[in-house]
C-alpha atoms as a PDB file:
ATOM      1  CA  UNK A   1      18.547 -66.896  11.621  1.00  0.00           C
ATOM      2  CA  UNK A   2      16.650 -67.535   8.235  1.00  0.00           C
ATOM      3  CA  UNK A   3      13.634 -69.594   8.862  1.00  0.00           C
ATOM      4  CA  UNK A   4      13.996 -72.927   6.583  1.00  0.00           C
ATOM      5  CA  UNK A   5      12.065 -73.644   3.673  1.00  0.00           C
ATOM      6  CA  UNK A   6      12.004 -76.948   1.410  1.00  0.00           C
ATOM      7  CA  UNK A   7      12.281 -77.038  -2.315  1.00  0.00           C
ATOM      8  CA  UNK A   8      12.325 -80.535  -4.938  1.00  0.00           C
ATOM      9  CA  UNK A   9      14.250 -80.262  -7.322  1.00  0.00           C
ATOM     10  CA  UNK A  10      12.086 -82.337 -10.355  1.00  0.00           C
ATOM     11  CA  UNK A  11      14.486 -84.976 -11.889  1.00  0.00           C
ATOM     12  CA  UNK A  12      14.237 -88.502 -13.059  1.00  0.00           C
ATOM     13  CA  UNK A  13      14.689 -91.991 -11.668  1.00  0.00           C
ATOM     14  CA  UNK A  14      18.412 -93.234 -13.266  1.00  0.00           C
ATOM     15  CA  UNK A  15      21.189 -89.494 -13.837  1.00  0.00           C
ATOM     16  CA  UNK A  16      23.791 -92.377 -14.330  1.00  0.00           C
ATOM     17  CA  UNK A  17      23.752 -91.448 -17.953  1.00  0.00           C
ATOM     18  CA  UNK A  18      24.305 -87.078 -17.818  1.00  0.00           C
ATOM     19  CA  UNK A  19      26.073 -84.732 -16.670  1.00  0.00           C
ATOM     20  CA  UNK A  20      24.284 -82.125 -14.117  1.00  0.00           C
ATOM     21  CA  UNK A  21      26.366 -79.357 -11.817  1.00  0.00           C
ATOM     22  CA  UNK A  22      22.662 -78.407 -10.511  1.00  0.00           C
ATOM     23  CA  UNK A  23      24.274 -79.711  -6.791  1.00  0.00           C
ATOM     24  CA  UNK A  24      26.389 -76.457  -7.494  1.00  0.00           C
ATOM     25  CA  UNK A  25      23.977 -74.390  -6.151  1.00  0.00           C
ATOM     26  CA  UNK A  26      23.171 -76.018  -3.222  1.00  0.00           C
ATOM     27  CA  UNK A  27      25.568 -73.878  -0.934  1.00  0.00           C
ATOM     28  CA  UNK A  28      23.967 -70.742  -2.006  1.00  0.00           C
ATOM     29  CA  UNK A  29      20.489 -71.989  -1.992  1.00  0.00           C
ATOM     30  CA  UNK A  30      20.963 -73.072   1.650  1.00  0.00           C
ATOM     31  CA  UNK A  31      22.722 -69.456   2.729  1.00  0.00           C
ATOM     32  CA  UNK A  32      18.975 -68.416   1.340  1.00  0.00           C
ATOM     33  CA  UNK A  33      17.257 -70.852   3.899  1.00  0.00           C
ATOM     34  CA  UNK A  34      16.506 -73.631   1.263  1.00  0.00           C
ATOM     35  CA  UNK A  35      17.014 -77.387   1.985  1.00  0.00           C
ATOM     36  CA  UNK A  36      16.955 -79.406  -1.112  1.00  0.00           C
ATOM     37  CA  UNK A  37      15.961 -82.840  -1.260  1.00  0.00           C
ATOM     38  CA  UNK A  38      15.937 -84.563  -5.102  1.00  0.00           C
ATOM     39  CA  UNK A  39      12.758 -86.282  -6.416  1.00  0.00           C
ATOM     40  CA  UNK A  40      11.772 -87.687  -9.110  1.00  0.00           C
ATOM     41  CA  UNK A  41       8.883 -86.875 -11.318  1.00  0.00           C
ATOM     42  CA  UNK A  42       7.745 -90.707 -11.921  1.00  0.00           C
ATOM     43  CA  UNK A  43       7.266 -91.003  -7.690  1.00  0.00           C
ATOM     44  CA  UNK A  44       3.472 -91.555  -7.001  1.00  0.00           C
ATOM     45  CA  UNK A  45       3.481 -90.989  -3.367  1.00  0.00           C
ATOM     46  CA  UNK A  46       5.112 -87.876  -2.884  1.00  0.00           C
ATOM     47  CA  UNK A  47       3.243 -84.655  -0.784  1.00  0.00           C
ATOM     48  CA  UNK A  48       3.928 -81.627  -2.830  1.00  0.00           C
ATOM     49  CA  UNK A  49       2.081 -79.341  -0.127  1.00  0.00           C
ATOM     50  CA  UNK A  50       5.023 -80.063   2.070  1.00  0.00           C
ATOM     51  CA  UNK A  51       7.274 -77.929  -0.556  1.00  0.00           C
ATOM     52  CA  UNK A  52       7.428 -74.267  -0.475  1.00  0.00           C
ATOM     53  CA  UNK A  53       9.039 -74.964  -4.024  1.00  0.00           C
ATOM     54  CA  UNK A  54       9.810 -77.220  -6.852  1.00  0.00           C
ATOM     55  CA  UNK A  55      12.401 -76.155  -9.422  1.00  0.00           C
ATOM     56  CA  UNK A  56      12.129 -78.215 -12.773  1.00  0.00           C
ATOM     57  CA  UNK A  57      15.558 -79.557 -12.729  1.00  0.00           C
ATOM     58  CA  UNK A  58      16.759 -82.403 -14.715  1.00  0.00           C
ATOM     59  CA  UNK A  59      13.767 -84.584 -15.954  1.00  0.00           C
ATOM     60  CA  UNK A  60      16.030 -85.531 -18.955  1.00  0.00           C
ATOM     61  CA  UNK A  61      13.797 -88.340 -19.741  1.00  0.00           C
ATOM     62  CA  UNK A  62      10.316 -86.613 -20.196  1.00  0.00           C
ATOM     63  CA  UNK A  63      10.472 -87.134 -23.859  1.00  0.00           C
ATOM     64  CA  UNK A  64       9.915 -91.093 -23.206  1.00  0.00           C
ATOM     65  CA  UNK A  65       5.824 -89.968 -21.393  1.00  0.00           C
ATOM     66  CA  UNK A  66       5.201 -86.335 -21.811  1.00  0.00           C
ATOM     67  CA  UNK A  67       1.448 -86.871 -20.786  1.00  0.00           C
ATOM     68  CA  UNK A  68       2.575 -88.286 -17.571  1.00  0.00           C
ATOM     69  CA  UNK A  69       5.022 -85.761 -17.276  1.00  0.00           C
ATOM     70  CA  UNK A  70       2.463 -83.057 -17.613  1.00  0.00           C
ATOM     71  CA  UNK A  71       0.012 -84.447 -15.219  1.00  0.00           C
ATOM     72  CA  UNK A  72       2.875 -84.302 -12.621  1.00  0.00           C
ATOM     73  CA  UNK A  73       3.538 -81.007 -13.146  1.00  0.00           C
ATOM     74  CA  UNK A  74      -0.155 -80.425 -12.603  1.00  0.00           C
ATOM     75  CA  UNK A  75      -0.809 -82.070  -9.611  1.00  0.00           C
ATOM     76  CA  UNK A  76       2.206 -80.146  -8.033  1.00  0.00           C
ATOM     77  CA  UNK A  77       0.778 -76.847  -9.774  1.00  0.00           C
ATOM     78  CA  UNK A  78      -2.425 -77.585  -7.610  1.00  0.00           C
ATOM     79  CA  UNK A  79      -0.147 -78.488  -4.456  1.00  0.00           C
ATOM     80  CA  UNK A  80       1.336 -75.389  -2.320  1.00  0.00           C
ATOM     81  CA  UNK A  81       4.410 -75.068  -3.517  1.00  0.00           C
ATOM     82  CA  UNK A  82       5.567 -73.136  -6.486  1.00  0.00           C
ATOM     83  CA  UNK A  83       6.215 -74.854  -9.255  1.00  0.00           C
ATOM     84  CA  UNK A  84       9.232 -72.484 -11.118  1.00  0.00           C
ATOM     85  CA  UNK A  85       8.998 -72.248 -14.313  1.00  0.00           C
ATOM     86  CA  UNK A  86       5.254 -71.647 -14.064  1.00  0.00           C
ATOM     87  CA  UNK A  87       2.849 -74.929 -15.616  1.00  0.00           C
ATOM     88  CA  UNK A  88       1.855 -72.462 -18.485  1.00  0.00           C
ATOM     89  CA  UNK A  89       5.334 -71.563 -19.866  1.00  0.00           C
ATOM     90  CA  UNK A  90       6.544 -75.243 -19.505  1.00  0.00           C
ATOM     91  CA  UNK A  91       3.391 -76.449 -21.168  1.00  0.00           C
ATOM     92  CA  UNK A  92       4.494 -74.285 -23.772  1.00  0.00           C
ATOM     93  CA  UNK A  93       7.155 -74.727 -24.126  1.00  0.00           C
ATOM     94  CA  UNK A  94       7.609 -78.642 -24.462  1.00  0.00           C
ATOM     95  CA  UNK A  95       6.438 -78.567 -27.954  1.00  0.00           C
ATOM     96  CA  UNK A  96       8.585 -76.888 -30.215  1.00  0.00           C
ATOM     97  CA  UNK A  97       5.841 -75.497 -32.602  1.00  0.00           C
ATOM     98  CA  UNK A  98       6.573 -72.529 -30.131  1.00  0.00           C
ATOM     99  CA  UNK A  99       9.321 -71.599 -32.044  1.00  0.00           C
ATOM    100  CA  UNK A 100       6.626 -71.138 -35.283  1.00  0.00           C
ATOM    101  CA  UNK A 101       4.905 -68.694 -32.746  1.00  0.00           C
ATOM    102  CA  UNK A 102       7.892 -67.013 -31.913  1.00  0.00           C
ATOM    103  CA  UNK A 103       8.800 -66.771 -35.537  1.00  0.00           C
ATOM    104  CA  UNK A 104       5.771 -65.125 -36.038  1.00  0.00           C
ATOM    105  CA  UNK A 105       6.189 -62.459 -33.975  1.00  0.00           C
ATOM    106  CA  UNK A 106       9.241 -61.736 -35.268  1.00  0.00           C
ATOM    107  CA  UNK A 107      12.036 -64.035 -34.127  1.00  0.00           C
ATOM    108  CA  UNK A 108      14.699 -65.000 -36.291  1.00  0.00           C
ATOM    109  CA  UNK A 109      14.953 -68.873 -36.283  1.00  0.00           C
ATOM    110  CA  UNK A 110      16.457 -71.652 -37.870  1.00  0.00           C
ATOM    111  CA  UNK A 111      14.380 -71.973 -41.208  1.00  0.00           C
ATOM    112  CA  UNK A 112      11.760 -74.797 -40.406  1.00  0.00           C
ATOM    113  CA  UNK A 113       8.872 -76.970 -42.094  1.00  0.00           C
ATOM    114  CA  UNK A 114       6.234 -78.458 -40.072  1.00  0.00           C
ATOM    115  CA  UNK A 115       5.145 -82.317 -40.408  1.00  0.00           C
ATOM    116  CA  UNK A 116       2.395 -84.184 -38.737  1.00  0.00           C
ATOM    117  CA  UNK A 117       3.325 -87.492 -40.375  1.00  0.00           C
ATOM    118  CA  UNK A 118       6.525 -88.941 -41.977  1.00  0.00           C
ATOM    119  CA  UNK A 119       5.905 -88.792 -46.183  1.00  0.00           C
ATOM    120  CA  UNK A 120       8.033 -91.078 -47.945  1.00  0.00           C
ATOM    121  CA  UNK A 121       8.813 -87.830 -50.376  1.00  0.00           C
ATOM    122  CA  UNK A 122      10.137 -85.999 -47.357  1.00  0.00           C
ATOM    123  CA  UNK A 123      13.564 -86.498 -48.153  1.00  0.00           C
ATOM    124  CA  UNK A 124      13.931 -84.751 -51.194  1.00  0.00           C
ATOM    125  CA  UNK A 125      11.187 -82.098 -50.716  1.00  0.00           C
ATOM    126  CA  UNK A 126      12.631 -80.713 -47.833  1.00  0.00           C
ATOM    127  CA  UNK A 127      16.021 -80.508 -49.835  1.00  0.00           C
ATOM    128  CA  UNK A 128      14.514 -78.795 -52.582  1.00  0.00           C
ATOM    129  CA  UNK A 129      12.596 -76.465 -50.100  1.00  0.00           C
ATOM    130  CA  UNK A 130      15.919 -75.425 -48.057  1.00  0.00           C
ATOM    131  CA  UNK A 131      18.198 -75.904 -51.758  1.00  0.00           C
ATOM    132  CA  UNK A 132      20.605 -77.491 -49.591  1.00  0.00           C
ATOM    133  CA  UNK A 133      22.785 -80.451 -49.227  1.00  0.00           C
ATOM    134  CA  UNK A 134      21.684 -82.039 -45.685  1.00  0.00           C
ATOM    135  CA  UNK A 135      18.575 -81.583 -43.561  1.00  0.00           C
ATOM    136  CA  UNK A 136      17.865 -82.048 -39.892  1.00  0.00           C
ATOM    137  CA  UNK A 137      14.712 -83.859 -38.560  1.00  0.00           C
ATOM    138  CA  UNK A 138      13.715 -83.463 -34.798  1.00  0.00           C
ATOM    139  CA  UNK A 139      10.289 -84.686 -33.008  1.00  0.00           C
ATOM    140  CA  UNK A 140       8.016 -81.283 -32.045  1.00  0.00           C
ATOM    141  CA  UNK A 141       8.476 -83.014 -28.380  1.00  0.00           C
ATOM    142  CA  UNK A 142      12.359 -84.640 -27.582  1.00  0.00           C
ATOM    143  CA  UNK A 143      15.110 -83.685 -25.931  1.00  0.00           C
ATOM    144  CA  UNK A 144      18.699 -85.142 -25.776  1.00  0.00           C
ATOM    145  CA  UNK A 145      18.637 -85.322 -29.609  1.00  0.00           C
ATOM    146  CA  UNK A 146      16.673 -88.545 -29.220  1.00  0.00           C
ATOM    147  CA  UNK A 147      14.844 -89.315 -32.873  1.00  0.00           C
ATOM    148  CA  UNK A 148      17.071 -86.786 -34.355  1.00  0.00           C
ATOM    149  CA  UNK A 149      18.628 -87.478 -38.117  1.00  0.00           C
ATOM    150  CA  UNK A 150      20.440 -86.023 -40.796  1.00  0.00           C
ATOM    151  CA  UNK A 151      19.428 -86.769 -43.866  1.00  0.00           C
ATOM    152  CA  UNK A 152      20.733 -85.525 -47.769  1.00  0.00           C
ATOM    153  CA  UNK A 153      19.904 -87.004 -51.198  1.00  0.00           C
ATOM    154  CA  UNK A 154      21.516 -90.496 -49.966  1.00  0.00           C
ATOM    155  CA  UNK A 155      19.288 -91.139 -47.596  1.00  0.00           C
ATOM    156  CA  UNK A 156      19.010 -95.050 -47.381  1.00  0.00           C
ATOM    157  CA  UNK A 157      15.929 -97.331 -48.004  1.00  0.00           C
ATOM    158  CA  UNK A 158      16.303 -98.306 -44.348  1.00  0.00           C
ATOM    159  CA  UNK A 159      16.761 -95.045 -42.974  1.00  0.00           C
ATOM    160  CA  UNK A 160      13.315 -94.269 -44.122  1.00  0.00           C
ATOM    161  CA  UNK A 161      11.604 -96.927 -43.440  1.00  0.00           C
ATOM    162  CA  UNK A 162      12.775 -96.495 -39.749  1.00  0.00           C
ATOM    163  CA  UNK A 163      11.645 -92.676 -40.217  1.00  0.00           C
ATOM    164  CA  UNK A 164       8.363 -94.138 -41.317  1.00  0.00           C
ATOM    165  CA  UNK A 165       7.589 -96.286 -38.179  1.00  0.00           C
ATOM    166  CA  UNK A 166       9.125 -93.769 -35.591  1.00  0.00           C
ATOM    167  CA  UNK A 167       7.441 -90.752 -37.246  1.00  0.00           C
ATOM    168  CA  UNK A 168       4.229 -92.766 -38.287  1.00  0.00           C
ATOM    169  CA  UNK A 169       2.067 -90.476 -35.716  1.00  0.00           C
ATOM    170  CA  UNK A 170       4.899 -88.329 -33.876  1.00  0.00           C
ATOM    171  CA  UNK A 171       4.843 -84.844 -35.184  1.00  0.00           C
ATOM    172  CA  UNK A 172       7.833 -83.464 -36.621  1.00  0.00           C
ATOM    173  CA  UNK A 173      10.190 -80.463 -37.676  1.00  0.00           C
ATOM    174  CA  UNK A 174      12.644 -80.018 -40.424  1.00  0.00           C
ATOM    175  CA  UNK A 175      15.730 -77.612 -41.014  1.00  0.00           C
ATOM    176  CA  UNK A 176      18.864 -77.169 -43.209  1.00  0.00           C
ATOM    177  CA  UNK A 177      21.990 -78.222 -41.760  1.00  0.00           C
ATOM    178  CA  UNK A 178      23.848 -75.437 -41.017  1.00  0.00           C
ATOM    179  CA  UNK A 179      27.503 -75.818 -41.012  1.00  0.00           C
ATOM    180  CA  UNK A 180      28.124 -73.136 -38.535  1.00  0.00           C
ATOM    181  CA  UNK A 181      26.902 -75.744 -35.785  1.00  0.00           C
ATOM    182  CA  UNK A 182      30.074 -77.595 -36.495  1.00  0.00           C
ATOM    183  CA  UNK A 183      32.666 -75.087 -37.113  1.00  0.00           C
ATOM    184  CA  UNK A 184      31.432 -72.330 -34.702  1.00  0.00           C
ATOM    185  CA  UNK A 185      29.192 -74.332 -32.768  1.00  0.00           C
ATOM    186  CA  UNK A 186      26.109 -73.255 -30.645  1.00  0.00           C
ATOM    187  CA  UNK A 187      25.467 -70.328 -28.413  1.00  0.00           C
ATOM    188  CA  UNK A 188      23.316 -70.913 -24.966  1.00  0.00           C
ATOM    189  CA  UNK A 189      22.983 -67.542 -23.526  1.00  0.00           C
ATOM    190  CA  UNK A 190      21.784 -68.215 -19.558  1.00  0.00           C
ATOM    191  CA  UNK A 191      19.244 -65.983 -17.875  1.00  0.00           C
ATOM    192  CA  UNK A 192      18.079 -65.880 -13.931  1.00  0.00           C
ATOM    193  CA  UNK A 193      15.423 -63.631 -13.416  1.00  0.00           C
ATOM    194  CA  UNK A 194      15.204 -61.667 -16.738  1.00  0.00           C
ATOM    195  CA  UNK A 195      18.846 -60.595 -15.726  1.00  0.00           C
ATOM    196  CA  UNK A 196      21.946 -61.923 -18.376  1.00  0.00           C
ATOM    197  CA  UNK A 197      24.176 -64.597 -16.139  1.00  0.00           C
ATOM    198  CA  UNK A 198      26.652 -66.160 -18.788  1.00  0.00           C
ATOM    199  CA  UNK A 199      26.875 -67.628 -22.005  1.00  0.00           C
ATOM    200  CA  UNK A 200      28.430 -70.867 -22.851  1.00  0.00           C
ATOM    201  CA  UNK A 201      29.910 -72.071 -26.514  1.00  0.00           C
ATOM    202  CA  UNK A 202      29.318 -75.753 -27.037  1.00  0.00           C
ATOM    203  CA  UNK A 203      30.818 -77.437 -30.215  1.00  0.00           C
ATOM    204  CA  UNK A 204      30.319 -81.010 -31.252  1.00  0.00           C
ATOM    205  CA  UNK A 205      32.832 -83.896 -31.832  1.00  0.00           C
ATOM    206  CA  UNK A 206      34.754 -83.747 -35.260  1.00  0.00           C
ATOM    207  CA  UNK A 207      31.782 -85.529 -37.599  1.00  0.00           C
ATOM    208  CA  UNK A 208      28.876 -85.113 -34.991  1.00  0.00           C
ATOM    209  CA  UNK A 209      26.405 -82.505 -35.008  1.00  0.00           C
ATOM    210  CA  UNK A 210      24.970 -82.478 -31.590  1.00  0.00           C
ATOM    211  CA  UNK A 211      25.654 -80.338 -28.938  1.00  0.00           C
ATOM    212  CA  UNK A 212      25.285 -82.250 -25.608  1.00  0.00           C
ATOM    213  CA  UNK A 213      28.046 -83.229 -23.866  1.00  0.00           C
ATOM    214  CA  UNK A 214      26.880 -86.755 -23.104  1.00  0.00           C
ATOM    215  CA  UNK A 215      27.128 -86.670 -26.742  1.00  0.00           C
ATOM    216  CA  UNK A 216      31.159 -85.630 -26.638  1.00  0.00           C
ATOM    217  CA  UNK A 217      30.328 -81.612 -27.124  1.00  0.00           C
ATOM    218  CA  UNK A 218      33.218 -79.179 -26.025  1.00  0.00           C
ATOM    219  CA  UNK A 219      31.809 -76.688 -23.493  1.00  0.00           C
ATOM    220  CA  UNK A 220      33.623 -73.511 -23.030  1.00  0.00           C
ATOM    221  CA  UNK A 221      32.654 -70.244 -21.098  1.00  0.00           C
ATOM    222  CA  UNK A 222      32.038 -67.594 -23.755  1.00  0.00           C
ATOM    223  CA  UNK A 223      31.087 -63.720 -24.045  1.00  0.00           C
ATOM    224  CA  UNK A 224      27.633 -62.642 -25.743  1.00  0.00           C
ATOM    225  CA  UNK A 225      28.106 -59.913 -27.705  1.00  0.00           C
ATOM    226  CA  UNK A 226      25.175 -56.890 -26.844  1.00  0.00           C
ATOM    227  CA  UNK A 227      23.819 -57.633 -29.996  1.00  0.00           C
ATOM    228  CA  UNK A 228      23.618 -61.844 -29.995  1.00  0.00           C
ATOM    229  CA  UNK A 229      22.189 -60.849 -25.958  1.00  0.00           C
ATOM    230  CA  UNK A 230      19.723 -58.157 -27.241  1.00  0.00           C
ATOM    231  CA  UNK A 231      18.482 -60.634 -29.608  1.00  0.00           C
ATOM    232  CA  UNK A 232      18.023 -62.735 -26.427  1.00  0.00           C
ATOM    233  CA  UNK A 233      16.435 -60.418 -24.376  1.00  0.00           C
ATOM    234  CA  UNK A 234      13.671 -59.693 -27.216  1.00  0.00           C
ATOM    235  CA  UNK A 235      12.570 -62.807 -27.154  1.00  0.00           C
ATOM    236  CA  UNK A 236      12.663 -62.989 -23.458  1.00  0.00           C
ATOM    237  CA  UNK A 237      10.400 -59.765 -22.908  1.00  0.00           C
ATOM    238  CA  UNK A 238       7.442 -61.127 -24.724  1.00  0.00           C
ATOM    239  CA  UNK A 239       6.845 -64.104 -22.626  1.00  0.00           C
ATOM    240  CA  UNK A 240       4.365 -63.648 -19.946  1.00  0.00           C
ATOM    241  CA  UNK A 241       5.184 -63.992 -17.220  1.00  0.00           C
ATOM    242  CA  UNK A 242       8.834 -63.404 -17.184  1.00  0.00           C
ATOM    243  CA  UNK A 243      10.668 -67.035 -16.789  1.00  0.00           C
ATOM    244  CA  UNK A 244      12.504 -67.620 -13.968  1.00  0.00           C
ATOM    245  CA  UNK A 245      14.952 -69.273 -15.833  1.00  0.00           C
ATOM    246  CA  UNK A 246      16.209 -69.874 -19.235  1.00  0.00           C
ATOM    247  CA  UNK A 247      18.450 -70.952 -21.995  1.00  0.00           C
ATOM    248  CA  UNK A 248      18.593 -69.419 -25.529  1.00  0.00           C
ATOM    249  CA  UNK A 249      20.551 -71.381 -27.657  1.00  0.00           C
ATOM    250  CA  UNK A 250      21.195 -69.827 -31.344  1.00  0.00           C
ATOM    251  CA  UNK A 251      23.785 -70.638 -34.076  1.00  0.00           C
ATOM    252  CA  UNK A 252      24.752 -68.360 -37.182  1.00  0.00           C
ATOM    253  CA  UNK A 253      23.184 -68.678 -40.510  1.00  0.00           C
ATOM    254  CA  UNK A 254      24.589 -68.608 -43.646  1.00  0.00           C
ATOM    255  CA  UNK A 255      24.640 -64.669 -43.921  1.00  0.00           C
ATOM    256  CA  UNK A 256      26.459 -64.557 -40.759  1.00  0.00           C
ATOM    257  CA  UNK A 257      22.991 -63.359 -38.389  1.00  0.00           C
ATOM    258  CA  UNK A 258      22.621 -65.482 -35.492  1.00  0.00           C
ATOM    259  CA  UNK A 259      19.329 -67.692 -35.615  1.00  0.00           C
ATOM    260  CA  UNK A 260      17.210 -69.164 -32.666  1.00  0.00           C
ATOM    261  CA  UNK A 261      18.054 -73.327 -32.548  1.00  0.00           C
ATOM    262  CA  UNK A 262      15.845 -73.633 -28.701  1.00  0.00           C
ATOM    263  CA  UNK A 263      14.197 -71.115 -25.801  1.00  0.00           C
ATOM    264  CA  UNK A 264      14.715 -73.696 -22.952  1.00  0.00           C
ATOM    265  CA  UNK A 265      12.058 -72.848 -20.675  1.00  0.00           C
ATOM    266  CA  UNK A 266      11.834 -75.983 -19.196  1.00  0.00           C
ATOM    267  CA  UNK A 267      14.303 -78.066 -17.751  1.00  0.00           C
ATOM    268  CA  UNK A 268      17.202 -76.957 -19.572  1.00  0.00           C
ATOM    269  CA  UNK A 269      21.295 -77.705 -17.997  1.00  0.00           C
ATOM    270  CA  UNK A 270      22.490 -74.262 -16.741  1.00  0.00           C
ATOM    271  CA  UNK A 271      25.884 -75.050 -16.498  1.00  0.00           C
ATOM    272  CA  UNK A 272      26.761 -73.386 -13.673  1.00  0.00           C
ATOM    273  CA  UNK A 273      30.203 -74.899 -13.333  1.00  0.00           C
ATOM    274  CA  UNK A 274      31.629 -72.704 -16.154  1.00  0.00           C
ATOM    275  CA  UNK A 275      30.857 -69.770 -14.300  1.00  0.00           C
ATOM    276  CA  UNK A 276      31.202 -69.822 -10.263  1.00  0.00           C
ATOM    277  CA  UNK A 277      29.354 -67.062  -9.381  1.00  0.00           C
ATOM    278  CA  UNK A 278      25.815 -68.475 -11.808  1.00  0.00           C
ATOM    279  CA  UNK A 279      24.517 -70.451  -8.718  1.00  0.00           C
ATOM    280  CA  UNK A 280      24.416 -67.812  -6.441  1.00  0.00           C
ATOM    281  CA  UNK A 281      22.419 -65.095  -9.374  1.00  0.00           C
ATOM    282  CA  UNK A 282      20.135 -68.376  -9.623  1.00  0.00           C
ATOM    283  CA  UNK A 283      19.844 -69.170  -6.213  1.00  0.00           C
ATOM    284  CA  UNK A 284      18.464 -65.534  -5.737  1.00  0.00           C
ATOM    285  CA  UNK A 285      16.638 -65.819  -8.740  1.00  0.00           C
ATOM    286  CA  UNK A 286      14.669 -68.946  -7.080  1.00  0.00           C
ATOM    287  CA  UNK A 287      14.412 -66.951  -4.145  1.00  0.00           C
ATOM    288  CA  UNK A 288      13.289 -63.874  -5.491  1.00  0.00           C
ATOM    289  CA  UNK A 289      10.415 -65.414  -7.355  1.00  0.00           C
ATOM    290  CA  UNK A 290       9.336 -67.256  -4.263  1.00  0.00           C
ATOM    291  CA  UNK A 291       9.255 -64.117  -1.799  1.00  0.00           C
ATOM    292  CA  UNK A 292       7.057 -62.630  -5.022  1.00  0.00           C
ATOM    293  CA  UNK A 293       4.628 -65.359  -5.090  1.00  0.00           C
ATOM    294  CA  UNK A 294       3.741 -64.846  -1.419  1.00  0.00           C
END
């Protein structure tokens, strides 16, 4: 009989308002010896050493403290249990300036400029830049597409004076609007392990442009093609160390190549429920890199 061992899984006070299957893989992570319990990462008083592992699961609302956030994540990386992803990759990855490193090294990725500040001649400079229509403006730290907006030469008076008090000192990132994301839609391409699991098409509302399904997305299973998952799997090879876990979500350009939107390294939804057998590659995934750490 497997001896029992206890992993968190991180997530946040209030789930009333998302959608998580991350309770599908409880079966298979108890045939592995695991017993799950659910915490959140606001609780003060809880004893990480009594956790072989924490799993970063669904702290959807990070966004609102990061720093807190971040100083959870530390005290459990000083605790004994494994914190999966490691503290380094999710450090990294919560700020989306990692996508300008990844670029870099030679990523394809959605086009993007780089703000610290809102400028009141954003608007139209950005158009110019892009020589497009529409632009999209996201915070270097969010999730959910909170303080995301769509702008195009008619942006209102009010619009940017609201863009001037919520980007007064939050750092930001522009792109062009793509009109793939709404005819196509976006590609998340799942990996457990460094090993493909499945790949998922999610396509916004008629007149919306985001992808979450609290949002009204479609979500369908979908096949990667070996070129969109080599693209995936470049990417993924020159991270060190090797994630546990993660998302690549990408959406085709104009010329018809497919672009990195987000590497979700950090508490990304897996959606597990579009493919049965995903918990049980993840569940061995978590497993695998707990045996390793030993």
């Amino acid at each position: 009989m497997l001896a029992r061992k206890r992993c968190a899984y991180l997530t946040m006070d209030d789930m009333s308002a998302f959608v998580s299957d991350a309770d599908d893989t409880l079966p298979a992570m108890a045939e592995l010896g695991w017993d799950i319990d659910h915490v959140s990462w606001r609780r003060e008083d809880v004893d990480w050493d009594s956790y072989a592992m924490v799993y970063v699961c669904t702290p959807w609302d990070y966004q609102d403290d990061p720093g807190a956030y971040l100083r959870t994540l530390e005290r459990i990386d000083r605790s004994a249990a494994l914190l999966v992803n490691p503290l380094d990759t999710i450090r990294w990855n919560l700020d989306k300036r990692y996508l300008r490193e990844l670029e870099e090294r030679g990523t394809a990725i959605v086009p993007s400029l780089w703000f610290e500040r809102w400028s009141g001649d954003l608007p139209g400079e950005a158009l110019a830049a892009f020589a497009t229509e529409r632009v999209v403006l996201k915070p270097q730290v969010g999730a959910n597409a909170d303080f995301t907006y769509v702008l195009d030469a008619g942006t209102s008076a009010a619009t940017c004076g609201e863009l001037a008090r919520v980007f007064a000192e939050r750092p930001f990132f522009v792109q062009p609007f793509l009109s793939a994301i709404q005819t196509e839609g976006e590609y998340s391409l799942f990996y457990f392990g460094g090993e493909y699991s499945h790949a998922i098409l999610k396509t916004p509302e008629p007149g919306d442009f985001r992808s979450q399904e609290e949002h009204g997305a479609e979500i369908v299973l979908a096949e990667a093609d070996n070129a969109l998952k080599a693209q995936a799997e470049t990417v993924l090879t020159a991270l060190s160390p090797s994630p546990v876990y993660a998302r690549a979500d990408f959406v085709r350009g104009p010329d018809g190549e497919f672009l990195l939107m987000e590497l979700e390294l950090n508490e990304p939804s897996l959606y597990f429920r579009v493919d049965p057998e995903s918990p049980a590659r993840f569940a061995a995934a978590l497993d695998a890199a707990f045996e390793a750490s030993r």
